[in-house]
Protein backbone atom coordinates (compact mmCIF):
# COMPACT_ATOMS: atom_id res chain seq x y z
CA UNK A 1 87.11 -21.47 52.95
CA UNK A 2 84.73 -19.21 50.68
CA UNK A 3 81.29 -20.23 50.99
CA UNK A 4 78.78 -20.55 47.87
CA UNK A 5 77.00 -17.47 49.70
CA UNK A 6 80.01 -15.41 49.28
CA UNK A 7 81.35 -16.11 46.16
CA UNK A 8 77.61 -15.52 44.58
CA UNK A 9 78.31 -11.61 46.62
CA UNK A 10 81.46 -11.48 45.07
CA UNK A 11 79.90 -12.53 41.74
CA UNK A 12 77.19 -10.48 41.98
CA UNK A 13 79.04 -7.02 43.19
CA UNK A 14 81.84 -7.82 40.31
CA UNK A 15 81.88 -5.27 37.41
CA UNK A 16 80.94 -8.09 35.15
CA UNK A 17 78.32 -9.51 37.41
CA UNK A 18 76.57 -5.78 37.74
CA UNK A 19 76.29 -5.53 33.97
CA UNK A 20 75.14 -9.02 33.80
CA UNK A 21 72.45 -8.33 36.27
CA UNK A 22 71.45 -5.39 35.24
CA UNK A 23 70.49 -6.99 31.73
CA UNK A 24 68.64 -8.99 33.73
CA UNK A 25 66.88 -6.51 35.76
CA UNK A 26 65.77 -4.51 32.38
CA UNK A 27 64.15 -7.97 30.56
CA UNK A 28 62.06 -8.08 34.35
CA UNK A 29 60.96 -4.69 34.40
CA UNK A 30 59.71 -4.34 31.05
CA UNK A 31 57.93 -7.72 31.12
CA UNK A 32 56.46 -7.04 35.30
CA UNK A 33 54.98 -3.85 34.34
CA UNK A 34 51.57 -3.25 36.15
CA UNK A 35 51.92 -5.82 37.84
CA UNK A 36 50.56 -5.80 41.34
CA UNK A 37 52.04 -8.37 43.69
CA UNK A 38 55.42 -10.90 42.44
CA UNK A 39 56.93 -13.33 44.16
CA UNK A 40 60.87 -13.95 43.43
CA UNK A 41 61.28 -17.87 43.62
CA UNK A 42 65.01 -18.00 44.81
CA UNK A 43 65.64 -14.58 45.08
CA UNK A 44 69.00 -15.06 46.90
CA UNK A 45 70.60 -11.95 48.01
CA UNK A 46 68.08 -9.40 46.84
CA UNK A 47 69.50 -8.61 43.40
CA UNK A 48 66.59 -7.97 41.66
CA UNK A 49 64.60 -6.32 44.42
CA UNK A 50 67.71 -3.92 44.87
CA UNK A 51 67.38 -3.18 41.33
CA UNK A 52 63.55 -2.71 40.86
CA UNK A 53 62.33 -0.88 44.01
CA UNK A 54 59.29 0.45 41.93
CA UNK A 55 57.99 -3.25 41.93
CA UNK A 56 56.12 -4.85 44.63
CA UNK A 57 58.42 -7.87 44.86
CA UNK A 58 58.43 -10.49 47.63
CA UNK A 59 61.13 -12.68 48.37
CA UNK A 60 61.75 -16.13 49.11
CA UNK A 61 65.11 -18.46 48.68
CA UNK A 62 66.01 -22.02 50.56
CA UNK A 63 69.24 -20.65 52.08
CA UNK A 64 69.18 -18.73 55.34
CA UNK A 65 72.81 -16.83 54.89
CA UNK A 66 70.71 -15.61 51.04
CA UNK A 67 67.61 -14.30 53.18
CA UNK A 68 69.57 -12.80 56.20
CA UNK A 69 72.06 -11.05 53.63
CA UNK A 70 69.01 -9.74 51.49
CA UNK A 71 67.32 -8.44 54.46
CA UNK A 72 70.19 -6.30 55.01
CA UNK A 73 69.92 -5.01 51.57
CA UNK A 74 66.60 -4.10 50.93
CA UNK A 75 63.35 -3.30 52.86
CA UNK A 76 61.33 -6.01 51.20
CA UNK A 77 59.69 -8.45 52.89
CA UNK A 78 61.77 -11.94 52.53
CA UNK A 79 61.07 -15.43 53.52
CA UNK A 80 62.89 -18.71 54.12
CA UNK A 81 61.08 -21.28 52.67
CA UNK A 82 60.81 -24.27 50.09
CA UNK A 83 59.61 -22.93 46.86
CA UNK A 84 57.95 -26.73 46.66
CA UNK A 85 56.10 -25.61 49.83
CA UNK A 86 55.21 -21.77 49.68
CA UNK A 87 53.53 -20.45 52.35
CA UNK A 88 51.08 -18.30 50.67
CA UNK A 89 47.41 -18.19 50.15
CA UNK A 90 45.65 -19.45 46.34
CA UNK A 91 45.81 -16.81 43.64
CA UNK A 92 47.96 -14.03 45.98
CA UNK A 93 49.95 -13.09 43.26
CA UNK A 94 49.62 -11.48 39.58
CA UNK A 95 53.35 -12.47 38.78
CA UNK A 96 56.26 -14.91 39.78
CA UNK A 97 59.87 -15.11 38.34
CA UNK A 98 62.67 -17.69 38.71
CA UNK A 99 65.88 -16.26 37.38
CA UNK A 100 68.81 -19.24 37.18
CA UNK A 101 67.13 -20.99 40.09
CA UNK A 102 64.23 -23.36 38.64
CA UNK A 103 67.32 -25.80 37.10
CA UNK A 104 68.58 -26.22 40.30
CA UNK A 105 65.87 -27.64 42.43
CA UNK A 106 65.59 -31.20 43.14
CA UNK A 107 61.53 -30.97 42.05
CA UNK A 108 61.01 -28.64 39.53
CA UNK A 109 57.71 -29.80 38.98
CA UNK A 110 56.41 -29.54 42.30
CA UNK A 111 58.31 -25.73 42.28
CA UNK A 112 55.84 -24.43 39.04
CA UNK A 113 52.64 -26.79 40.45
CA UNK A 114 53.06 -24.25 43.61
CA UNK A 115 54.08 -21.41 40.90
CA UNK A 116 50.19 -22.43 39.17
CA UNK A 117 48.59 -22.56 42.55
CA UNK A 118 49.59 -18.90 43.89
CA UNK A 119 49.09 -17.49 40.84
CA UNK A 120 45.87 -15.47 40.09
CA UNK A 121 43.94 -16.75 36.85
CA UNK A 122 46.47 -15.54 34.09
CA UNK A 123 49.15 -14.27 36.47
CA UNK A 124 52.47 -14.25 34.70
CA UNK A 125 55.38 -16.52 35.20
CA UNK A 126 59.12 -15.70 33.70
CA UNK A 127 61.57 -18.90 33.92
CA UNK A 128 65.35 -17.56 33.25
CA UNK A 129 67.43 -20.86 32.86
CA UNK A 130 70.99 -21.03 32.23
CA UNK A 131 71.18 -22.33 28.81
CA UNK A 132 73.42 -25.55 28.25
CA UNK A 133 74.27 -25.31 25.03
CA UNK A 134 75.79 -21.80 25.32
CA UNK A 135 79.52 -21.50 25.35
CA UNK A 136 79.26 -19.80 28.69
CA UNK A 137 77.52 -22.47 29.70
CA UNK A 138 80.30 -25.07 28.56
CA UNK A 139 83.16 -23.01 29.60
CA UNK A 140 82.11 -22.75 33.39
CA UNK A 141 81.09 -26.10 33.74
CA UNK A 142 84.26 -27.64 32.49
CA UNK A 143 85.86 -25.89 35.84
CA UNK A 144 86.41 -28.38 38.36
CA UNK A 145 83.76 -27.68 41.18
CA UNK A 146 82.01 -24.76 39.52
CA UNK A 147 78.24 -23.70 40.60
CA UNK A 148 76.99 -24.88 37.23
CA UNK A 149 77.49 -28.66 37.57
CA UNK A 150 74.85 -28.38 40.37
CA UNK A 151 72.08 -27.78 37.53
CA UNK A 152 69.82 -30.77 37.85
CA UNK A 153 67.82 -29.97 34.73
CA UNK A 154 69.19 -29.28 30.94
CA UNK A 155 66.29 -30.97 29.01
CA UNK A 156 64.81 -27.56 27.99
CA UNK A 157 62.18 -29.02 25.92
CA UNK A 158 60.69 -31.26 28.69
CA UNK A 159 60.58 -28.19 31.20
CA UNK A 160 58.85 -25.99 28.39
CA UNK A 161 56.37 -29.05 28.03
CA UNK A 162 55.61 -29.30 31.44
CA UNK A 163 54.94 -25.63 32.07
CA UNK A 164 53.02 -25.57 29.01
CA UNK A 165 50.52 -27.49 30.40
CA UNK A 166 49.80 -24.39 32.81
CA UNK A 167 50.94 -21.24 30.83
CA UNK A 168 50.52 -20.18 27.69
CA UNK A 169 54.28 -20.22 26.76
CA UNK A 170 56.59 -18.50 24.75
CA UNK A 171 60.22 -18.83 25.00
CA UNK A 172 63.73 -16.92 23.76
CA UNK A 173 67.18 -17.32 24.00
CA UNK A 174 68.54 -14.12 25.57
CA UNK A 175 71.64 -12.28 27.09
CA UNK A 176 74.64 -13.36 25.11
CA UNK A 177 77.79 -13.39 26.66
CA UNK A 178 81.77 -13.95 25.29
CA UNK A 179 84.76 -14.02 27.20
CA UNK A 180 83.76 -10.39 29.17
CA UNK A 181 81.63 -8.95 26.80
CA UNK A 182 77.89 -8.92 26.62
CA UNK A 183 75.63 -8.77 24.23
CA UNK A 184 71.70 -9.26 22.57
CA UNK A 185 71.39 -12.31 20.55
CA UNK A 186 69.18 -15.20 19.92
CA UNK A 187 72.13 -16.88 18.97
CA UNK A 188 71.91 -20.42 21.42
CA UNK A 189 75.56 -20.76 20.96
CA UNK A 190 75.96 -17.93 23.01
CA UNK A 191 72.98 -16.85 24.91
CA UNK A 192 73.60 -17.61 28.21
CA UNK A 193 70.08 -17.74 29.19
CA UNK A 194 66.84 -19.52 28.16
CA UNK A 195 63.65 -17.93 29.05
CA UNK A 196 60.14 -19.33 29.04
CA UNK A 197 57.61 -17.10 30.19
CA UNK A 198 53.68 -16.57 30.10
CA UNK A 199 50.29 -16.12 31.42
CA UNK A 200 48.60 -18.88 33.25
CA UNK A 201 46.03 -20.68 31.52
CA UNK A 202 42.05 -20.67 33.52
């Protein structure tokens, strides 16, 4: 039997998935720039540390098979830990990202209270959520045991609320996706993502 682990590799090394990712990797880059020290909150198999070497980027995911397979992908430092529970000092970074990762945790909450307290005064968070109301969205989680039915949390509004109360937030709609193509939009019926993203209020 294919594991979760194995299908994300497959997923992720699939001509669709490298586009997809890519996309992803561009929106990071622009938005991390000068930044000193980020943390990747579920950073799975190294993806985005693969794709942004220039970027001092630590990473940490809940799922060993994740950590030992990034480790053998990239020479960044990666840890195996609880994102509820991080293991790192008060105000050690200048930047943190979650990319399709915060929706799935049991405590998202507790996840961006940690997010607040390793973040230096107005250190920047990006949120990437997979966006509900998008056809992509719809279409995968109509498949019987598909990834996406794991999401715990699709009331956007009450996670922008909550972070809001730490960050200054702004939020988009952003990678739009049909059938195989990609695309820009801010068209919710078929962005695929929904970011919220800003600096952390003193």
């Amino acid at each position: 039997m294919v594991s979760v682990v194995e299908k994300y590799i497959r997923f992720c090394e699939s001509s669709f998935g490298v586009s997809l990712m890519s996309k992803e990797a561009d929106y990071l880059r622009n938005e991390l720039e000068g930044r000193r020290k980020i943390l990747d909150v579920g950073c799975g198999i190294g993806t985005f540390e693969e794709r942004l070497p220039e970027l001092n980027i630590i990473g940490v995911d809940l799922v060993r098979e994740m950590i030992e397979t990034a480790r053998a992908r990239t020479p960044n430092t990666y840890c195996l830990v609880d994102a509820k529970r991080l293991p790192f000092l008060d105000a050690s970074f200048d930047a943190l990202f979650y990319v399709t990762s915060l929706e799935f945790m049991d405590d998202y909450k507790k996840a961006i209270e940690e997010a607040v307290r390793v973040l230096e005064p107005r250190g920047k968070l990006i949120v990437m959520v997979l966006n509900p109301e998008s056809e992509y969205f719809k279409t995968h989680y109509s498949k019987p045991g598909s990834y996406f039915r794991r999401m715990k949390h699709k009331n956007l509004g009450e996670m922008v609320d909550y972070i809001g109360r730490h960050f200054n937030v702004q939020t988009n709609y952003f990678l739009g996706i049909d059938g195989e193509k990609i695309f820009d939009t801010q068209d919710k019926r078929y962005a695929s993502l929904f970011i919220m993203k800003g600096n952390k209020r003193k």
